[in-house]
PDB file of N, CA and C in Angstrom:
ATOM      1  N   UNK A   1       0.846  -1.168   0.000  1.00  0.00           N
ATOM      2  CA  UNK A   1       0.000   0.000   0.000  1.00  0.00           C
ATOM      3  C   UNK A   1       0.897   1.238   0.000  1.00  0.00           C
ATOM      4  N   UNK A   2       0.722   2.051  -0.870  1.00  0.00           N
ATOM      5  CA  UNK A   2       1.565   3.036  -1.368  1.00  0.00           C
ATOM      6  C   UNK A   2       0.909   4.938  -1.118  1.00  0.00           C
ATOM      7  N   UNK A   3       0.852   5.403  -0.465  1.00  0.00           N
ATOM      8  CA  UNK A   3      -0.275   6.726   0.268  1.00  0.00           C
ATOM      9  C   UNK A   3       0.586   7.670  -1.037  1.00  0.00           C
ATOM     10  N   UNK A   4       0.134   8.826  -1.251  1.00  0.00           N
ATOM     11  CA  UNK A   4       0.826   9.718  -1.762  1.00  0.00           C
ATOM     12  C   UNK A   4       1.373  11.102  -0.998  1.00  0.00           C
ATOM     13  N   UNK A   5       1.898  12.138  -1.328  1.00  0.00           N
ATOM     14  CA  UNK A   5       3.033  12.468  -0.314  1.00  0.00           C
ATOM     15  C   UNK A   5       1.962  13.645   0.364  1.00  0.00           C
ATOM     16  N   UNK A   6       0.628  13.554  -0.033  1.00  0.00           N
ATOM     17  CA  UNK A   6      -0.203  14.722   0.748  1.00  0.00           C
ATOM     18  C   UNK A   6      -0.532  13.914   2.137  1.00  0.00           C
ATOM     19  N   UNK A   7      -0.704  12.676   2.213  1.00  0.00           N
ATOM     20  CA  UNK A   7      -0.797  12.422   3.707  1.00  0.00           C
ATOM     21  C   UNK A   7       0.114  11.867   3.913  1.00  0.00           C
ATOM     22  N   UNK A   8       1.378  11.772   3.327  1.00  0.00           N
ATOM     23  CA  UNK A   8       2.389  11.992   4.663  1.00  0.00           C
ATOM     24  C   UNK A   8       2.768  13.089   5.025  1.00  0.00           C
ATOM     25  N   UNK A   9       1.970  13.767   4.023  1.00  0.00           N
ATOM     26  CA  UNK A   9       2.885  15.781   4.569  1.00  0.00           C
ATOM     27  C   UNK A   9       1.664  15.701   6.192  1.00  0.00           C
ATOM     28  N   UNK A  10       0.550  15.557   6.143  1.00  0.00           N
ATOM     29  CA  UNK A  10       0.007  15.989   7.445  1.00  0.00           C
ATOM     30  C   UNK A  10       0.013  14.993   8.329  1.00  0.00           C
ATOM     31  N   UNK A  11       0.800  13.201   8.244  1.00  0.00           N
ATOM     32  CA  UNK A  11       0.736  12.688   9.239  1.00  0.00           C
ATOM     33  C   UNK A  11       2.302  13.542   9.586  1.00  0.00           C
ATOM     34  N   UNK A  12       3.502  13.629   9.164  1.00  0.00           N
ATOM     35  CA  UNK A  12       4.606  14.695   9.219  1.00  0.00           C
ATOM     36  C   UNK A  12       4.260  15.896   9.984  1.00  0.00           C
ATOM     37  N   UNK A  13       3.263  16.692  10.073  1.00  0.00           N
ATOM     38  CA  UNK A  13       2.833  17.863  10.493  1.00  0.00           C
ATOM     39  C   UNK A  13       2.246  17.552  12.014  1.00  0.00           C
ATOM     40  N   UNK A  14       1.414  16.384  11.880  1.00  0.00           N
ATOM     41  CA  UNK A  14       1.345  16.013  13.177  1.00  0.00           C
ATOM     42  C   UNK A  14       2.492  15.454  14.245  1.00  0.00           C
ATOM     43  N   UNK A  15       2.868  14.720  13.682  1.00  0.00           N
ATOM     44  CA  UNK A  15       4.129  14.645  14.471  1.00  0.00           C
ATOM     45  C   UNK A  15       4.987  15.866  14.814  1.00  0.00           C
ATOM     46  N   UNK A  16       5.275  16.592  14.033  1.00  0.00           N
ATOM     47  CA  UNK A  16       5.908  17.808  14.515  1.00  0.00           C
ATOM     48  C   UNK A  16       5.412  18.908  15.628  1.00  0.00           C
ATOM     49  N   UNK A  17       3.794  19.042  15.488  1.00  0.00           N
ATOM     50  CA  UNK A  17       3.475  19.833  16.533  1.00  0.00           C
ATOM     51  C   UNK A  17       3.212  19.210  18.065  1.00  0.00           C
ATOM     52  N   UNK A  18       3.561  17.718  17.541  1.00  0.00           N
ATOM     53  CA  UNK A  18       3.590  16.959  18.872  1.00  0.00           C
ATOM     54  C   UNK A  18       4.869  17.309  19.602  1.00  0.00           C
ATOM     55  N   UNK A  19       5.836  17.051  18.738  1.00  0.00           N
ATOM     56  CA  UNK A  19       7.629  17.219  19.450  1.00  0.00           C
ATOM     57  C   UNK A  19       7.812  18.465  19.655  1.00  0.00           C
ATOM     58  N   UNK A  20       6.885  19.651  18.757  1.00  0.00           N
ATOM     59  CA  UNK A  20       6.829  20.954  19.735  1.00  0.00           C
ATOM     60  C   UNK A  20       6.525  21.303  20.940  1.00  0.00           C
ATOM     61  N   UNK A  21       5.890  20.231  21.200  1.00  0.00           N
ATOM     62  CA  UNK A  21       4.793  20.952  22.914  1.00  0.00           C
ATOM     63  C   UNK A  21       5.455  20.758  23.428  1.00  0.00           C
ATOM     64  N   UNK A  22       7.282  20.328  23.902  1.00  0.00           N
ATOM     65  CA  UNK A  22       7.866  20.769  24.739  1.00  0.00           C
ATOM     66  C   UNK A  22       8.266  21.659  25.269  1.00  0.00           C
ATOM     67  N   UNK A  23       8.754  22.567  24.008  1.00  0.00           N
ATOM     68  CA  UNK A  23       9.348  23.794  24.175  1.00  0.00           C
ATOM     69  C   UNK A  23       8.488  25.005  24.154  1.00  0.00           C
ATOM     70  N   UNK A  24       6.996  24.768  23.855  1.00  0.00           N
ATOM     71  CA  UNK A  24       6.208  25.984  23.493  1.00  0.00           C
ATOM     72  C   UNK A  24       5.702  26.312  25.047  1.00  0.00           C
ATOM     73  N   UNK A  25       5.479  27.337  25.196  1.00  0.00           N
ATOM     74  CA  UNK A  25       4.988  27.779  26.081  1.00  0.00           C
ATOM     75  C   UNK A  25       3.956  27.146  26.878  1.00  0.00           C
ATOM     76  N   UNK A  26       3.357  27.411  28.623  1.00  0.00           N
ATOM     77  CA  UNK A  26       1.833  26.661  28.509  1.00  0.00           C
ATOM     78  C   UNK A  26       0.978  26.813  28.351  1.00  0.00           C
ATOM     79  N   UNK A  27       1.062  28.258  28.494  1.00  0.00           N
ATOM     80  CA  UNK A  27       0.041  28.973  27.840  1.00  0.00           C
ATOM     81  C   UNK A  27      -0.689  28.279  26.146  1.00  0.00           C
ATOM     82  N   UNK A  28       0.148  28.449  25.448  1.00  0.00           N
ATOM     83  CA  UNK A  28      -0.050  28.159  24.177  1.00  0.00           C
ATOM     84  C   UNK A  28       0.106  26.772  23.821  1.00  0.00           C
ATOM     85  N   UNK A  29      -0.289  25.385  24.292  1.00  0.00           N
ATOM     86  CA  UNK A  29      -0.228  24.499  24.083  1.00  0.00           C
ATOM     87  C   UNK A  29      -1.132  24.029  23.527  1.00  0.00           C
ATOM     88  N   UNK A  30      -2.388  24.384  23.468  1.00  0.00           N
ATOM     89  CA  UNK A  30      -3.451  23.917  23.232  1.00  0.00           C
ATOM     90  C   UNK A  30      -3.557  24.395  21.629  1.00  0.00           C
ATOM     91  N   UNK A  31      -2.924  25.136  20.853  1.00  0.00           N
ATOM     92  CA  UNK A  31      -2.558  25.065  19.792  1.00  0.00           C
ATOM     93  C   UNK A  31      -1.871  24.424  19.056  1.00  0.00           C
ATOM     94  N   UNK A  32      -1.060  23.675  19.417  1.00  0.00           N
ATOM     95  CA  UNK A  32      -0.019  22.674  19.410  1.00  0.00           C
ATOM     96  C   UNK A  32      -1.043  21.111  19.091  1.00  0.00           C
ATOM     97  N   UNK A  33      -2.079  20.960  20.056  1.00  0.00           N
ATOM     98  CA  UNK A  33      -2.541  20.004  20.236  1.00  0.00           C
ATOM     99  C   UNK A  33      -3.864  19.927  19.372  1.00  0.00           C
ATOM    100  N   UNK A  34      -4.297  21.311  19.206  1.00  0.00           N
ATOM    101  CA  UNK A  34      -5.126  20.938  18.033  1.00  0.00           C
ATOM    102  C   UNK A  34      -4.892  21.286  17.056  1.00  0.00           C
ATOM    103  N   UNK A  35      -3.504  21.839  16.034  1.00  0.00           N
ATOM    104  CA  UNK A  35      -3.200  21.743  14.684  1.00  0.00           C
ATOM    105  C   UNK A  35      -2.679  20.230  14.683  1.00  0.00           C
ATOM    106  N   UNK A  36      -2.140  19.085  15.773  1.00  0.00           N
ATOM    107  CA  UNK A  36      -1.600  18.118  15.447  1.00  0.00           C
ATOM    108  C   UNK A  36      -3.067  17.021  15.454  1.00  0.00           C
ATOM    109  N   UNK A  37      -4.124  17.134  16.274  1.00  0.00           N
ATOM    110  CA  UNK A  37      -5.094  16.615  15.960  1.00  0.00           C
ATOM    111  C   UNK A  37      -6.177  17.209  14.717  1.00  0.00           C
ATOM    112  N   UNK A  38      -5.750  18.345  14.222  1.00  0.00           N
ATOM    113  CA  UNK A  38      -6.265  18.098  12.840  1.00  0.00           C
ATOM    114  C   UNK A  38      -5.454  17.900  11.679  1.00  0.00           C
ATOM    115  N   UNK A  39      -4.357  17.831  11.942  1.00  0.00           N
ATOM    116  CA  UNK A  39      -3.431  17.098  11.006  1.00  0.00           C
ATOM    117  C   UNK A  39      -3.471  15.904  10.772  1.00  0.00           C
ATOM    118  N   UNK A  40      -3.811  15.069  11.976  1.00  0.00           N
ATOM    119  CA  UNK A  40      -4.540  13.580  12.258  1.00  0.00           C
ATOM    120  C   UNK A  40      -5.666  13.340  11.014  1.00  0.00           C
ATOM    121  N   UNK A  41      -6.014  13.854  11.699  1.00  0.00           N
ATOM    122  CA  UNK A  41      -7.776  14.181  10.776  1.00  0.00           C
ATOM    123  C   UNK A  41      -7.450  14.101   9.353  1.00  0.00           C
ATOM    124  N   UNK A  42      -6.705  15.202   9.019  1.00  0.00           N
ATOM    125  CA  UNK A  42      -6.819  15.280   7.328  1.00  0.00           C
ATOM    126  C   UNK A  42      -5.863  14.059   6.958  1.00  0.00           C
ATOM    127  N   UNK A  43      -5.027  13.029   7.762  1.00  0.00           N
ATOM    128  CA  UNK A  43      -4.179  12.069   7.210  1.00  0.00           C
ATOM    129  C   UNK A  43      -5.263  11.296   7.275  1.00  0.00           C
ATOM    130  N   UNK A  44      -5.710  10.809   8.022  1.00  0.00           N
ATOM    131  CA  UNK A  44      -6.641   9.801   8.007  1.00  0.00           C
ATOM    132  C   UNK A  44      -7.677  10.056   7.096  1.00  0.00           C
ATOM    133  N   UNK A  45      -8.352  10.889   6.571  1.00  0.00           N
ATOM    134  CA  UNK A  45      -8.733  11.941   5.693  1.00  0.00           C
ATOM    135  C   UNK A  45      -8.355  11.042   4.402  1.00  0.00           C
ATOM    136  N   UNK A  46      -7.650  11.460   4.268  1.00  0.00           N
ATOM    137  CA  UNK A  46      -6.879  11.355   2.704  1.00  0.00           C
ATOM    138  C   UNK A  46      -6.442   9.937   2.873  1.00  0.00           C
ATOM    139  N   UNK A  47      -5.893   9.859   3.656  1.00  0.00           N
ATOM    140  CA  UNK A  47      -5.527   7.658   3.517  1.00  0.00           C
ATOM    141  C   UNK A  47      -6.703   6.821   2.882  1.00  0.00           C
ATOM    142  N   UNK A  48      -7.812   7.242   3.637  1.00  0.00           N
ATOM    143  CA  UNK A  48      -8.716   6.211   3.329  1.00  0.00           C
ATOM    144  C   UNK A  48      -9.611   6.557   2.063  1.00  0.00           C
ATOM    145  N   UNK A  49      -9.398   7.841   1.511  1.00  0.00           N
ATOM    146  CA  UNK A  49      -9.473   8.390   0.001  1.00  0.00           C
ATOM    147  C   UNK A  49      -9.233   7.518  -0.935  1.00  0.00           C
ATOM    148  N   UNK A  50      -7.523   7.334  -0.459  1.00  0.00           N
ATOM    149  CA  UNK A  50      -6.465   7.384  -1.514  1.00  0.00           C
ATOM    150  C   UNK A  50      -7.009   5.493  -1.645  1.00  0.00           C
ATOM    151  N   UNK A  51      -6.953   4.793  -0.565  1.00  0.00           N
ATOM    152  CA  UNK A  51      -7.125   3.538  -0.045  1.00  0.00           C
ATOM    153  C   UNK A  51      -8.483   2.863  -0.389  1.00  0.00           C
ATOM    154  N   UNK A  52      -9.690   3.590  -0.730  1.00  0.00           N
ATOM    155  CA  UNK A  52     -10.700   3.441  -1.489  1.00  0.00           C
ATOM    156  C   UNK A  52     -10.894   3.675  -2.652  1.00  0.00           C
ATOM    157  N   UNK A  53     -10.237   4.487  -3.143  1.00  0.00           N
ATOM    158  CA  UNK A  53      -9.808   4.780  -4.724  1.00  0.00           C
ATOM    159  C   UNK A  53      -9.213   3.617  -5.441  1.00  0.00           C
ATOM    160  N   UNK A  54      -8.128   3.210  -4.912  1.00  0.00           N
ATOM    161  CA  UNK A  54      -7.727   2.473  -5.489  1.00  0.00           C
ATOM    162  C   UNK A  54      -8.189   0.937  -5.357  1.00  0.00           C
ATOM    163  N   UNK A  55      -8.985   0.847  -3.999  1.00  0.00           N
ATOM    164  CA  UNK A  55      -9.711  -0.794  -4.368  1.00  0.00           C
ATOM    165  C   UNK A  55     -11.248  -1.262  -5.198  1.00  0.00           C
ATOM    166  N   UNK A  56     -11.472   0.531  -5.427  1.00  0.00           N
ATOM    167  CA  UNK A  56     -12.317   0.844  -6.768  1.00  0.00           C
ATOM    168  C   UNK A  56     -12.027   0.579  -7.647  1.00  0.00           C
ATOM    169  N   UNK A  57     -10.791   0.595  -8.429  1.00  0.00           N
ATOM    170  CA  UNK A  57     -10.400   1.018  -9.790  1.00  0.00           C
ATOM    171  C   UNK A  57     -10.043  -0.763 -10.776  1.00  0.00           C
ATOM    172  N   UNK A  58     -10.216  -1.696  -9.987  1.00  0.00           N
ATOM    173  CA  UNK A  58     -10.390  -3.214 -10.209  1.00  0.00           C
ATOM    174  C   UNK A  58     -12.008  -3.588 -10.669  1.00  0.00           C
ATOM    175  N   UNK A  59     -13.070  -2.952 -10.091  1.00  0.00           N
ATOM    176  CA  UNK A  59     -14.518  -3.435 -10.491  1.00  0.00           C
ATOM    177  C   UNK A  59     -14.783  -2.570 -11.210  1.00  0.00           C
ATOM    178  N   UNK A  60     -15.761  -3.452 -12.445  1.00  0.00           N
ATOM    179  CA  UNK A  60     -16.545  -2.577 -13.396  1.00  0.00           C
ATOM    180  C   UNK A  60     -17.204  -1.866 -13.098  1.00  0.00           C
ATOM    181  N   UNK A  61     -17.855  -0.932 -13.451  1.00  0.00           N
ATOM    182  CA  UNK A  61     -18.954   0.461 -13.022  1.00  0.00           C
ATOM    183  C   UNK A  61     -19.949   0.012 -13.636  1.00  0.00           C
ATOM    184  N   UNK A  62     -21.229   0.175 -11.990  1.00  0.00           N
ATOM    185  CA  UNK A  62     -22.615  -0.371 -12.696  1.00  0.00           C
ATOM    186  C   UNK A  62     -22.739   0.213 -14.276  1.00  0.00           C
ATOM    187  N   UNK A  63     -23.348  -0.823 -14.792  1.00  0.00           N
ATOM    188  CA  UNK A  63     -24.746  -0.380 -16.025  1.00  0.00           C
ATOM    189  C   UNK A  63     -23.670  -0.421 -17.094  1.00  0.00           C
ATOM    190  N   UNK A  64     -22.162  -0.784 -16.761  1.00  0.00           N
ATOM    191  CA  UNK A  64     -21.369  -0.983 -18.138  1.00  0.00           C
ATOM    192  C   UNK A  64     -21.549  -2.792 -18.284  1.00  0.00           C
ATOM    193  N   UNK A  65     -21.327  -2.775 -19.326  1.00  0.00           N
ATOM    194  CA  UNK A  65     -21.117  -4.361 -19.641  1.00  0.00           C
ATOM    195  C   UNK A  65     -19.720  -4.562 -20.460  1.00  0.00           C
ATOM    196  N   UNK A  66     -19.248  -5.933 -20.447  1.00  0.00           N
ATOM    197  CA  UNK A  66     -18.210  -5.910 -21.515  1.00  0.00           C
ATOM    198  C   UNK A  66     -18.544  -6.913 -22.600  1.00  0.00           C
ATOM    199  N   UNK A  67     -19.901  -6.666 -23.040  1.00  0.00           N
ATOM    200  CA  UNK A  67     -20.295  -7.757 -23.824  1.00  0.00           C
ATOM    201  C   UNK A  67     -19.668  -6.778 -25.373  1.00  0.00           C
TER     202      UNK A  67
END
């Protein structure tokens, strides 16, 4: 299974604002925690896009025939 490089750019993005919340302030953490949980979001997002797309592209489309 092969993803293309848009969800690894935001599972990448999540991880990063995770290894930020050390150093960021505490105030401001809670920014940290929800750009990396919607970075989540849009990977998982797009995985199961990309991951349904392609176990589409094997079956015929109703109402065609190959007669």
């Amino acid at each position: 299974m092969r993803l293309s490089r848009r969800s690894w750019f935001f599972l990448g993005m999540s991880v990063t604002c995770v290894v930020l919340l050390a150093p960021t302030p505490e105030k401001y953490r809670w920014v940290n925690l929800s750009m990396a949980a919607l970075s989540l979001m849009w990977f998982v997002a797009f995985a199961v896009e990309e991951i349904l797309a392609r176990r589409g592209e094997g079956r015929p489309r109703a109402g065609r025939s190959d007669r």
